[in-house]
Protein backbone atom coordinates (compact mmCIF):
# COMPACT_ATOMS: atom_id res chain seq x y z
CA UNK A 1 4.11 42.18 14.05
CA UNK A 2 4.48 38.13 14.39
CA UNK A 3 7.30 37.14 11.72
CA UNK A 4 7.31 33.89 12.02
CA UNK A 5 6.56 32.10 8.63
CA UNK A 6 4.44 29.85 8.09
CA UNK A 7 5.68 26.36 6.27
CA UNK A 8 4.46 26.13 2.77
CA UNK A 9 4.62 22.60 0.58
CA UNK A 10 8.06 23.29 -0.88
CA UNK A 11 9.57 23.00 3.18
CA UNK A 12 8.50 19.94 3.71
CA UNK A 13 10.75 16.51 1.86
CA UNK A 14 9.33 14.54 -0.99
CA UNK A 15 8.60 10.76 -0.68
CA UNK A 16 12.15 10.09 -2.04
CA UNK A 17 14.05 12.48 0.10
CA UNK A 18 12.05 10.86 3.22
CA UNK A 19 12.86 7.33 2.06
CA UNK A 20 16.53 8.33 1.44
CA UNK A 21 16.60 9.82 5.02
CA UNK A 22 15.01 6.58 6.97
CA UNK A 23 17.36 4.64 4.51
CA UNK A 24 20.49 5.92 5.95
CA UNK A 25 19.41 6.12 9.67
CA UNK A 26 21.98 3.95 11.63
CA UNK A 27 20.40 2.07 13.68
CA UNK A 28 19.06 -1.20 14.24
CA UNK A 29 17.41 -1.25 10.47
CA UNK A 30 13.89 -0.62 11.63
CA UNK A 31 13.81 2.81 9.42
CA UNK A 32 15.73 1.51 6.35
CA UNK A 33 12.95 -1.65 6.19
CA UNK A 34 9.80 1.67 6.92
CA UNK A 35 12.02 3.03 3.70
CA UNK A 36 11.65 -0.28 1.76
CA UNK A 37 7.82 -1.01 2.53
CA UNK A 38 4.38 0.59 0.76
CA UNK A 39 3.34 3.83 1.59
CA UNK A 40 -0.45 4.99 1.91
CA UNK A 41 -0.42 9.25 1.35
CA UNK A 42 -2.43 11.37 3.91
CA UNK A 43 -3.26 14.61 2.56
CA UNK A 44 -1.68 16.21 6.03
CA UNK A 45 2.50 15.40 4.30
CA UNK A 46 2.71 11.99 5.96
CA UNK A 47 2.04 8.39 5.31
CA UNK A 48 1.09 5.15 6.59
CA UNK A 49 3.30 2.04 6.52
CA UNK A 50 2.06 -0.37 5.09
CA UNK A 51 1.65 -3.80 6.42
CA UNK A 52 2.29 -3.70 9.95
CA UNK A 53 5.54 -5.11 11.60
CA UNK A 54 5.14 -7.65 14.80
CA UNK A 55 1.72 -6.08 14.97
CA UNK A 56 2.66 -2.05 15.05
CA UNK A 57 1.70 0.06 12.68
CA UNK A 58 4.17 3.10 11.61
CA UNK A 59 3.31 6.07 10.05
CA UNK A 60 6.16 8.91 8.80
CA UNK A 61 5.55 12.44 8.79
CA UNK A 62 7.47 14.33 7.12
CA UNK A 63 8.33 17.87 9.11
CA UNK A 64 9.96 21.33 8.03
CA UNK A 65 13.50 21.08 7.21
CA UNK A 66 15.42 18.10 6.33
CA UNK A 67 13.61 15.58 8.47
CA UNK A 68 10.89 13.05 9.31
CA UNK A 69 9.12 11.66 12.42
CA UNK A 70 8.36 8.32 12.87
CA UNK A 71 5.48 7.53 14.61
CA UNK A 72 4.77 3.94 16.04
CA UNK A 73 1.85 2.46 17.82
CA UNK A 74 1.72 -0.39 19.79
CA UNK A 75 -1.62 -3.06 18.80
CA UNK A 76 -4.79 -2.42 20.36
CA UNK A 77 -4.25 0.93 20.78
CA UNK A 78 -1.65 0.95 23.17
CA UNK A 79 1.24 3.44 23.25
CA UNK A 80 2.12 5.51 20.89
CA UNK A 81 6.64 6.65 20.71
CA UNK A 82 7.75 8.61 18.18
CA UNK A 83 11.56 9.80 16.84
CA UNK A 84 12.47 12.24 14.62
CA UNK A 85 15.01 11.06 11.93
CA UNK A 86 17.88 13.61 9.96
C-alpha cells in the first residue's frame, strides 16, 4: 500500500509567504529585487517575473514545504539554472 501523500493546495506557500522568502535570501539581492517585481500566475503554483532582468527571464515556483525554486533562463533560449530558496 503506497503511503506517500500526495501535496494538496494548502502545502504549497502563498504569493506573500514566497515574496517574504526571496526577500530575506542573503545573497547578492537578485531574489529580494524577483520579490519586489510583477508577478504573472500560472495555474501550475508558480509565476513569471515580470520584465526581464539583463535579458533573463525568471519564473518562481513555489514547492511543498516552506520553499520556492527559482528558475532562470538565459535569452534565446539558452540555459536554463535553477535554486531552491528557504
Amino acid at each position: 500500500m503506497d503511503t506517500t501523500a500526495n501535496p494538496g493546495p494548502g502545502d504549497f506557500p502563498l504569493e506573500d509567504e514566497v515574496r517574504a522568502l526571496l526577500r530575506d535570501c542573503p545573497g547578492d539581492g537578485l531574489e529580494a529585487w524577483l520579490a519586489d517585481q510583477r508577478w504573472r500566475a500560472a495555474l501550475d503554483t508558480s509565476w513569471s517575473v515580470e520584465p526581464a532582468r539583463g535579458g533573463r527571464t525568471y519564473r518562481v515556483e513555489a514547492v511543498a514545504g516552506e520553499a520556492v525554486r527559482v528558475v532562470e533562463r538565459t535569452p534565446g533560449g539558452g540555459s536554463v539554472t535553477s535554486w531552491l530558496v528557504g
